[in-house]
C-alpha atoms as a PDB file:
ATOM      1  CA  UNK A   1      -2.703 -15.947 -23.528  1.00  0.00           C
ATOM      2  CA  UNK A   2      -2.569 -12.534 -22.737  1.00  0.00           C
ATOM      3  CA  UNK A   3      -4.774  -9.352 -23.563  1.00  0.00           C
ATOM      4  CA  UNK A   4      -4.240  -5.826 -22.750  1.00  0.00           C
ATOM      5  CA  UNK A   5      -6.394  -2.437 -22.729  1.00  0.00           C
ATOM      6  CA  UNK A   6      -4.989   0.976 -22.346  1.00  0.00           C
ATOM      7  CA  UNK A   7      -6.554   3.997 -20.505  1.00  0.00           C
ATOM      8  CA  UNK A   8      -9.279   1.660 -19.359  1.00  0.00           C
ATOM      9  CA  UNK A   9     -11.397   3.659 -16.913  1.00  0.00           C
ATOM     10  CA  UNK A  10     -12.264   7.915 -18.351  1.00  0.00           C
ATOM     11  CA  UNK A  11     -12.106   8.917 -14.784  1.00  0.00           C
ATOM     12  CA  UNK A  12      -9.384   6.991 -13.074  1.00  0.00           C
ATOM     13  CA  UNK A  13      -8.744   9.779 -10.451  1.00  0.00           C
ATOM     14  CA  UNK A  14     -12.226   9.076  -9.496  1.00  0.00           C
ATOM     15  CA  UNK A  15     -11.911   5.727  -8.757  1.00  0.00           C
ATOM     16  CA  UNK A  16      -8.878   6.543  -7.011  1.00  0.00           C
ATOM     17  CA  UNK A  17     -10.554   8.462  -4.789  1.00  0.00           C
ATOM     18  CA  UNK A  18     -13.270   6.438  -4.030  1.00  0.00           C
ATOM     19  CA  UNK A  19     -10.677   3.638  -2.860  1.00  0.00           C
ATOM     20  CA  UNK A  20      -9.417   5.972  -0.313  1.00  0.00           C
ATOM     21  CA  UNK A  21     -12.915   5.725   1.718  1.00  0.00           C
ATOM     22  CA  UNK A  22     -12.657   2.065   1.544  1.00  0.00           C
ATOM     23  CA  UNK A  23     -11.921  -0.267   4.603  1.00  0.00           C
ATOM     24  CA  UNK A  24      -8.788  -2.339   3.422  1.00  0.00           C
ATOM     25  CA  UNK A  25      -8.115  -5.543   5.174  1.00  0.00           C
ATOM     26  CA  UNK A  26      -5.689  -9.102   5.109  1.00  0.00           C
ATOM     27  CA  UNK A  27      -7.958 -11.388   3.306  1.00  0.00           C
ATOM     28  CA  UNK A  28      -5.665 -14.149   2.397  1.00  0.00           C
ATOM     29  CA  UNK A  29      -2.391 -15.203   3.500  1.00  0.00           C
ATOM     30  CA  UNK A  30      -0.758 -15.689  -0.311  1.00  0.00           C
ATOM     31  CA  UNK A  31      -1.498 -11.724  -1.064  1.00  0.00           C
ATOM     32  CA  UNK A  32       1.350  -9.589   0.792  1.00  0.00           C
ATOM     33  CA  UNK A  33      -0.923  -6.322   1.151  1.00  0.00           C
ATOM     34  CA  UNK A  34      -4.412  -5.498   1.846  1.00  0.00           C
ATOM     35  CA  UNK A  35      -7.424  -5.555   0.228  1.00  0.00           C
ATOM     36  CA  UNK A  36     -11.058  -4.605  -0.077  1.00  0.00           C
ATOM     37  CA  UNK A  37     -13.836  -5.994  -2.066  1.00  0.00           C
ATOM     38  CA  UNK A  38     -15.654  -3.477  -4.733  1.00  0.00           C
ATOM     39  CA  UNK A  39     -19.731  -3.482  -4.494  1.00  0.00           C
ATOM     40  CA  UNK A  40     -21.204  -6.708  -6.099  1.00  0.00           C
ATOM     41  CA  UNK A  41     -22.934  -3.568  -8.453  1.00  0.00           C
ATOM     42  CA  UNK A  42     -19.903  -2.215  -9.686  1.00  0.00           C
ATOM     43  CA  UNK A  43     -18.523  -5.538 -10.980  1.00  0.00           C
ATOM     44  CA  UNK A  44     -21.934  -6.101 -12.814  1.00  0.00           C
ATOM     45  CA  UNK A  45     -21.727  -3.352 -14.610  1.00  0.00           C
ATOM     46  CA  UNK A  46     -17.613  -4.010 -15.413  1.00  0.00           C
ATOM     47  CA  UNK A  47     -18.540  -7.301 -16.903  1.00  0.00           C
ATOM     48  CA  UNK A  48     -21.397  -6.518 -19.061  1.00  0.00           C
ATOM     49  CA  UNK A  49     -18.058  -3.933 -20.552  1.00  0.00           C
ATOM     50  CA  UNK A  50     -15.796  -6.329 -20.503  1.00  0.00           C
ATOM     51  CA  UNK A  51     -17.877  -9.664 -21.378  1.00  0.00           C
ATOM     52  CA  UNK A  52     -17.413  -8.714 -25.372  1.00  0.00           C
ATOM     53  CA  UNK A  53     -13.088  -8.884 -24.830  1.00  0.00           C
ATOM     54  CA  UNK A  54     -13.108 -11.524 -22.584  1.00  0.00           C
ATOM     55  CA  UNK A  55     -15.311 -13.990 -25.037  1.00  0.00           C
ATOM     56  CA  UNK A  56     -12.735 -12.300 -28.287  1.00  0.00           C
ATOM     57  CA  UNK A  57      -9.818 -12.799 -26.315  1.00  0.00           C
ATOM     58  CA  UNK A  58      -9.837 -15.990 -24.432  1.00  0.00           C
ATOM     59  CA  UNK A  59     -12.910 -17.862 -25.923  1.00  0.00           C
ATOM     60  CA  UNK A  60     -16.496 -17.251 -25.677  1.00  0.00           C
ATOM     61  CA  UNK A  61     -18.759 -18.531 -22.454  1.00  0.00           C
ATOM     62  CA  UNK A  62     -22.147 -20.440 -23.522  1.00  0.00           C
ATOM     63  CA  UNK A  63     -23.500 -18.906 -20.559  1.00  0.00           C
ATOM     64  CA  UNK A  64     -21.806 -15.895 -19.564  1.00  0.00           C
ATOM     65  CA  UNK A  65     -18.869 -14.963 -16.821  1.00  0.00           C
ATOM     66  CA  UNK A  66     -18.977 -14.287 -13.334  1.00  0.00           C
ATOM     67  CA  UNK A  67     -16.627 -11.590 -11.807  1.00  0.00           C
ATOM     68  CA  UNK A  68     -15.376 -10.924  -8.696  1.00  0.00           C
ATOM     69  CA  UNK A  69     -12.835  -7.969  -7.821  1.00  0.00           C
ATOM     70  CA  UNK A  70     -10.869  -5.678  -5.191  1.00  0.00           C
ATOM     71  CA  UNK A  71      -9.147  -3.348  -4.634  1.00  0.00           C
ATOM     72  CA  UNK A  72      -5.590  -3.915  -3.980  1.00  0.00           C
ATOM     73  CA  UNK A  73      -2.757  -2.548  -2.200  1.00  0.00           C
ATOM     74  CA  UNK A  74       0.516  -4.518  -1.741  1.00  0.00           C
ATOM     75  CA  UNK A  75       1.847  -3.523   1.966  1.00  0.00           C
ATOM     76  CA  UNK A  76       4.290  -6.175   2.710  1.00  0.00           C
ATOM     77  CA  UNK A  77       7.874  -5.522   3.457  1.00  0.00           C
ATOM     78  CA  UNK A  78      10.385  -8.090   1.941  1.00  0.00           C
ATOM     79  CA  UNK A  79      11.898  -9.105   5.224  1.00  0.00           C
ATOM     80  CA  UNK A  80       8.104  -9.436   6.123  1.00  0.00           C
ATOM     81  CA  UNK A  81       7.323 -12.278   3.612  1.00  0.00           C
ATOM     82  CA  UNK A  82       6.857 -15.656   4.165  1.00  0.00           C
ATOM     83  CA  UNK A  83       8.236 -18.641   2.128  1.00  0.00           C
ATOM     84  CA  UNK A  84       5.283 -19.086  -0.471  1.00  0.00           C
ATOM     85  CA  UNK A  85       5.067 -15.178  -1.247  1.00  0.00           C
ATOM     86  CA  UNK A  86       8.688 -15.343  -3.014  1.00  0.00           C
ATOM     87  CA  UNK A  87       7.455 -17.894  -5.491  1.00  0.00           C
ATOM     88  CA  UNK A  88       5.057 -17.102  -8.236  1.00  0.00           C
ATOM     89  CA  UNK A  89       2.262 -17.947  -8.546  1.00  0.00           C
ATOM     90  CA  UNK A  90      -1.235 -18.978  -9.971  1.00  0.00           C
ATOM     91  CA  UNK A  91      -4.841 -18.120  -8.615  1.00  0.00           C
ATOM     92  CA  UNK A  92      -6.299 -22.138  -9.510  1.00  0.00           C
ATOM     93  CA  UNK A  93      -5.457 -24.349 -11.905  1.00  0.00           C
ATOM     94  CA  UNK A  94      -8.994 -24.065 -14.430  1.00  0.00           C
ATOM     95  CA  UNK A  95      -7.602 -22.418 -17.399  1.00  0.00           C
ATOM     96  CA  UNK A  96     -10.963 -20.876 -18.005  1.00  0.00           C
ATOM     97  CA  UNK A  97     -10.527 -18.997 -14.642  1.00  0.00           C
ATOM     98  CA  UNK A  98      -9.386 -15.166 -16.258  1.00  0.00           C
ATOM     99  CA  UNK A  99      -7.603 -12.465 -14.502  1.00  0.00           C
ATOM    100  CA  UNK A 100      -7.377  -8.774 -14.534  1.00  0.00           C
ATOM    101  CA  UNK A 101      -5.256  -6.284 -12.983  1.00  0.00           C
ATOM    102  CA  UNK A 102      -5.881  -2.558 -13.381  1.00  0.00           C
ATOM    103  CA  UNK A 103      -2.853  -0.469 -12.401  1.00  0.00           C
ATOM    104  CA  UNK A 104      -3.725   2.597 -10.600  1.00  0.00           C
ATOM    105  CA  UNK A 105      -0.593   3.973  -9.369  1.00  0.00           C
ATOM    106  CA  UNK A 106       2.523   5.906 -10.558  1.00  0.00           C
ATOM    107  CA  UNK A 107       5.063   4.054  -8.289  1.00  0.00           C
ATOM    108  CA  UNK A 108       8.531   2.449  -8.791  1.00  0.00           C
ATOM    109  CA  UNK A 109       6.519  -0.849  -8.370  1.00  0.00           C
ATOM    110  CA  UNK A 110       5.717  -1.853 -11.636  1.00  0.00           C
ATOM    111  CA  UNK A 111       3.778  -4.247 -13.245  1.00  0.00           C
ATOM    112  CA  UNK A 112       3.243  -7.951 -13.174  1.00  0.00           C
ATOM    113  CA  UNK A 113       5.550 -10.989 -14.430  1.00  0.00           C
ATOM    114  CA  UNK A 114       4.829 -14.491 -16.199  1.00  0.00           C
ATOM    115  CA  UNK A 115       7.589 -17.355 -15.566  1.00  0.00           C
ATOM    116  CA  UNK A 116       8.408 -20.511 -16.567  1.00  0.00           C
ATOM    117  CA  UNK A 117       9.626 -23.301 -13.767  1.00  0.00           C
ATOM    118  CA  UNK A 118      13.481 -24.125 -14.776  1.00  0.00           C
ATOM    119  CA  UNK A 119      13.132 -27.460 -13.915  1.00  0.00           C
ATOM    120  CA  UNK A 120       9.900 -28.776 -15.408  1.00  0.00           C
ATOM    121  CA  UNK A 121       9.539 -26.012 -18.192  1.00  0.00           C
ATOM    122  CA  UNK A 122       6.059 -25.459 -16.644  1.00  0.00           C
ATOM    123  CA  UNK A 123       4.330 -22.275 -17.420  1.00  0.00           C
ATOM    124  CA  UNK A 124       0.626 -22.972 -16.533  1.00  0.00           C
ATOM    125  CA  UNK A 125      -0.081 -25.369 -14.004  1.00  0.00           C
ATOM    126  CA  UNK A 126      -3.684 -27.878 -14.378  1.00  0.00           C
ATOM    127  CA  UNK A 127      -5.140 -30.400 -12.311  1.00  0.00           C
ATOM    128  CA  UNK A 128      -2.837 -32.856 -14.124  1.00  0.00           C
ATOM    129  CA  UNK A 129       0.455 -31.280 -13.589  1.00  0.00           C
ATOM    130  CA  UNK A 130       0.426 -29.970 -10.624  1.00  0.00           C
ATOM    131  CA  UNK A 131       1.480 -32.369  -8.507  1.00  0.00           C
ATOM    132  CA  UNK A 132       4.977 -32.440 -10.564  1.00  0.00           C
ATOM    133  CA  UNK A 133       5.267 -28.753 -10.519  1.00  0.00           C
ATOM    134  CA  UNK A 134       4.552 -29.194  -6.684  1.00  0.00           C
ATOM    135  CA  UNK A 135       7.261 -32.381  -6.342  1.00  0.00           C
ATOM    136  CA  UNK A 136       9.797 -30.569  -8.263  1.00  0.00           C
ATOM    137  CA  UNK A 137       9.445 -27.291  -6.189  1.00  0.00           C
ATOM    138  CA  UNK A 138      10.004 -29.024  -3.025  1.00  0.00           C
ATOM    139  CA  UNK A 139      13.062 -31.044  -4.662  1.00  0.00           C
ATOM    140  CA  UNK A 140      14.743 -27.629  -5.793  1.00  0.00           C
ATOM    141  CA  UNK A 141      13.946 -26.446  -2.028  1.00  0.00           C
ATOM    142  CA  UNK A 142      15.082 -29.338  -0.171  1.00  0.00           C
ATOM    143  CA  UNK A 143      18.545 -29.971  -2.229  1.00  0.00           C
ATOM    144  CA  UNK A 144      18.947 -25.518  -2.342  1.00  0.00           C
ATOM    145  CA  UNK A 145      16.857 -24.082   0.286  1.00  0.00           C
ATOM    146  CA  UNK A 146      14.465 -21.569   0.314  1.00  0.00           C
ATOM    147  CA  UNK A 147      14.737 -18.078  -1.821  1.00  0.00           C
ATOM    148  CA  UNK A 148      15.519 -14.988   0.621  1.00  0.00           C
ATOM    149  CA  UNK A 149      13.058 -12.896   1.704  1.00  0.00           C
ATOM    150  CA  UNK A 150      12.523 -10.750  -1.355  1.00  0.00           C
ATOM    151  CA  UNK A 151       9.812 -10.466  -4.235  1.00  0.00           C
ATOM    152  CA  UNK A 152      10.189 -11.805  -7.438  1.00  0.00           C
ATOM    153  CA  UNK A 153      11.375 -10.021 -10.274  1.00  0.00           C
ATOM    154  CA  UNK A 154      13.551 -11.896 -12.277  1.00  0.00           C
ATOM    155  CA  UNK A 155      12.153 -15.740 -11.061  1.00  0.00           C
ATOM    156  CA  UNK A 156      16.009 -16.614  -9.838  1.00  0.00           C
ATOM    157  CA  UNK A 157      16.608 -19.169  -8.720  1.00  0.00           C
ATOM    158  CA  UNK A 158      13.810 -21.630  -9.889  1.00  0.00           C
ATOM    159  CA  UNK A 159      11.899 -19.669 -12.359  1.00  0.00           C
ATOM    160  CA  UNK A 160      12.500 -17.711 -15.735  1.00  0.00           C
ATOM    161  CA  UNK A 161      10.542 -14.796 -16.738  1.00  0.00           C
ATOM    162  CA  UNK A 162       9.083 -15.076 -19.853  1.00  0.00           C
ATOM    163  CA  UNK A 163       6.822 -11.809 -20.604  1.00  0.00           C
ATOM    164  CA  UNK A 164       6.234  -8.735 -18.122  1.00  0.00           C
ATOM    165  CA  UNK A 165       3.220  -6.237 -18.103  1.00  0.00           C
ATOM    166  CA  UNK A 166       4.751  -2.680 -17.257  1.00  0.00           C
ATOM    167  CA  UNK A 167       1.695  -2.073 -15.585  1.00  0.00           C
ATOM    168  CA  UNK A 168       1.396   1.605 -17.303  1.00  0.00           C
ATOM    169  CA  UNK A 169      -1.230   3.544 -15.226  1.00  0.00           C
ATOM    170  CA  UNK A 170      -4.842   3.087 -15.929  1.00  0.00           C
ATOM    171  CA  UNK A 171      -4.016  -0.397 -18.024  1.00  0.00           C
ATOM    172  CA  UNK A 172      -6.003  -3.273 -17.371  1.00  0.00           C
ATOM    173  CA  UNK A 173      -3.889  -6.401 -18.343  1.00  0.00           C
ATOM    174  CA  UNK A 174      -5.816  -9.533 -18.449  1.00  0.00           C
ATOM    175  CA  UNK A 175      -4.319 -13.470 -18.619  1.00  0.00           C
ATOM    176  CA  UNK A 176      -5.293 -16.984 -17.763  1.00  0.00           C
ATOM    177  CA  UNK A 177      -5.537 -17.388 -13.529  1.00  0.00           C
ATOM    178  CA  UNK A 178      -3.579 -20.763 -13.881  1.00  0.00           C
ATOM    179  CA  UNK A 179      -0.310 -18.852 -15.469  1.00  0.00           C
ATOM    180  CA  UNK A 180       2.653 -18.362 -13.218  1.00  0.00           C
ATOM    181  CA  UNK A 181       2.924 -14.732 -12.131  1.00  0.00           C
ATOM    182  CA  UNK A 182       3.923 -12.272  -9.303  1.00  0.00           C
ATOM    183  CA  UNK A 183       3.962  -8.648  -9.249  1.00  0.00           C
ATOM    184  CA  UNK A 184       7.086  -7.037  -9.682  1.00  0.00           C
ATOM    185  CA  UNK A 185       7.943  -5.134  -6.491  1.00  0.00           C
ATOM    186  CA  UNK A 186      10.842  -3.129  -6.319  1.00  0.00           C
ATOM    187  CA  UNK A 187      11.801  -4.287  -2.623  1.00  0.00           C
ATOM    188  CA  UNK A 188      13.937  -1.014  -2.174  1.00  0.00           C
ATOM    189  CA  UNK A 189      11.328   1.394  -2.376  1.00  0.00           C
ATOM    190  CA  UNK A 190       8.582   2.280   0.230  1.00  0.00           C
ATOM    191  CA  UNK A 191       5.101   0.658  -0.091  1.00  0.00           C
ATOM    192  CA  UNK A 192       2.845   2.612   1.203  1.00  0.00           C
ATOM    193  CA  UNK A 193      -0.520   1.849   2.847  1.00  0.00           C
ATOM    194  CA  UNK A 194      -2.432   5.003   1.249  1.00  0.00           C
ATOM    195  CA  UNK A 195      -4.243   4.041  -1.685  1.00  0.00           C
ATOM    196  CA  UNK A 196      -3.383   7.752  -2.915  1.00  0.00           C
ATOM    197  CA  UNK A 197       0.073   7.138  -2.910  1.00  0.00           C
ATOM    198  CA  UNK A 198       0.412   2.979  -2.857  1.00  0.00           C
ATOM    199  CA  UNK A 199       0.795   0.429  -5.835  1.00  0.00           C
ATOM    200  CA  UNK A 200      -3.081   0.135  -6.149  1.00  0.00           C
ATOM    201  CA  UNK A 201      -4.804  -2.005  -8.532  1.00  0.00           C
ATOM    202  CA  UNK A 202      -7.999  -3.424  -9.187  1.00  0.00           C
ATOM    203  CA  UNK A 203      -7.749  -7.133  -9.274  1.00  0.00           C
ATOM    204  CA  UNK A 204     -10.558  -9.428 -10.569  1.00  0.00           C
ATOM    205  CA  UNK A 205     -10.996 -12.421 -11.318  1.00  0.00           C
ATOM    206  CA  UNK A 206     -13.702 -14.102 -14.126  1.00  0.00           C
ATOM    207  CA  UNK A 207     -15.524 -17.338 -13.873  1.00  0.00           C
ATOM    208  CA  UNK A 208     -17.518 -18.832 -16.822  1.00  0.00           C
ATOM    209  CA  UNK A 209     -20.929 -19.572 -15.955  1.00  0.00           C
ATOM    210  CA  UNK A 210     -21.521 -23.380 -15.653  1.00  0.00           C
END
């Protein structure tokens, strides 16, 4: 389910660098930051590097992956988050869908967390079960309310944590999009804008080629 690389990038101070000239915006409303998109030529050249662990690790692609990736700075307060950014979460349900984050930062903010939903048992949500992870979210909700504004670290009080990435610098951590998961922000510390100084990490995600 999960794979992991140490010291992945020779230069990472580099790269570091070059995502302080970049133009970081609000691309979705699920991501509590700010992000910006690396050149379509950079992620070419990632992939034909990474193509060989993603095929050994999570099963091969008949015709290849896809990749698409950003750089990514979480910005967000906790009093500034809004109901579906204190949940976990998954980036689509296709369990071929992979994901990668690359932690570039030496902050209190940590890595990323995989739960389990208490009351289904649900740790990867499909097509198929989705609409009773969905029903039984809403049930916990309605009979206990919404979780207060903070990020999740521990899953309380409808989801377990099963398995954390410490999110060591330079370590790319990869995993199945339709797992569970939320970064693991210590709410109590600053989160600063600067790339230079901010929990930033390269996130990407990998399609197989139909």
């Amino acid at each position: 389910m999960f794979a992991s690389v140490s010291n992945l990038l020779a230069s990472p101070e580099e790269v570091i660098r070059a995502a302080t000239l970049q133009k970081f915006a609000k691309i979705t409303p699920q991501y509590p930051g700010v992000r910006s998109e690396l050149p379509r030529a950079v992620s070419l050249a990632w992939l034909k590097e990474l193509s060989p662990l993603l095929d050994k690790a999570f099963g091969a692609s008949d015709n290849g992956w896809e990749m698409q990736a950003w750089f990514s700075l979480v910005t967000a307060k906790p009093s500034e988050l809004v109901p579906m950014q204190r949940f976990p979460h998954v980036d689509g349900t296709n369990p071929r869908q992979l994901a990668m984050m690359l932690y570039l930062h030496d902050t209190p903010h940590g890595g990323t967390g995989f739960f389990r939903q208490r009351s289904t048992g649900l740790e990867a949500l499909t097509d198929e079960n989705f609409p009773r992870y969905r029903q039984a979210l809403e049930n916990d909700v309605r009979t206990n309310g919404l979780p207060p504004a903070a990020y999740v670290t521990d899953g309380a009080p409808y989801f377990e944590r099963t398995h954390t990435c410490e999110g060591a610098f330079n370590q790319a951590f990869f995993y199945r999009g339709n797992v569970l998961h939320s970064g693991l922000i210590d709410g109590s510390q600053e989160l600063s804008p600067d790339p230079a100084k901010g929990r930033l990490t390269i996130n990407a995600f990998f399609r197989p080629i139909e």
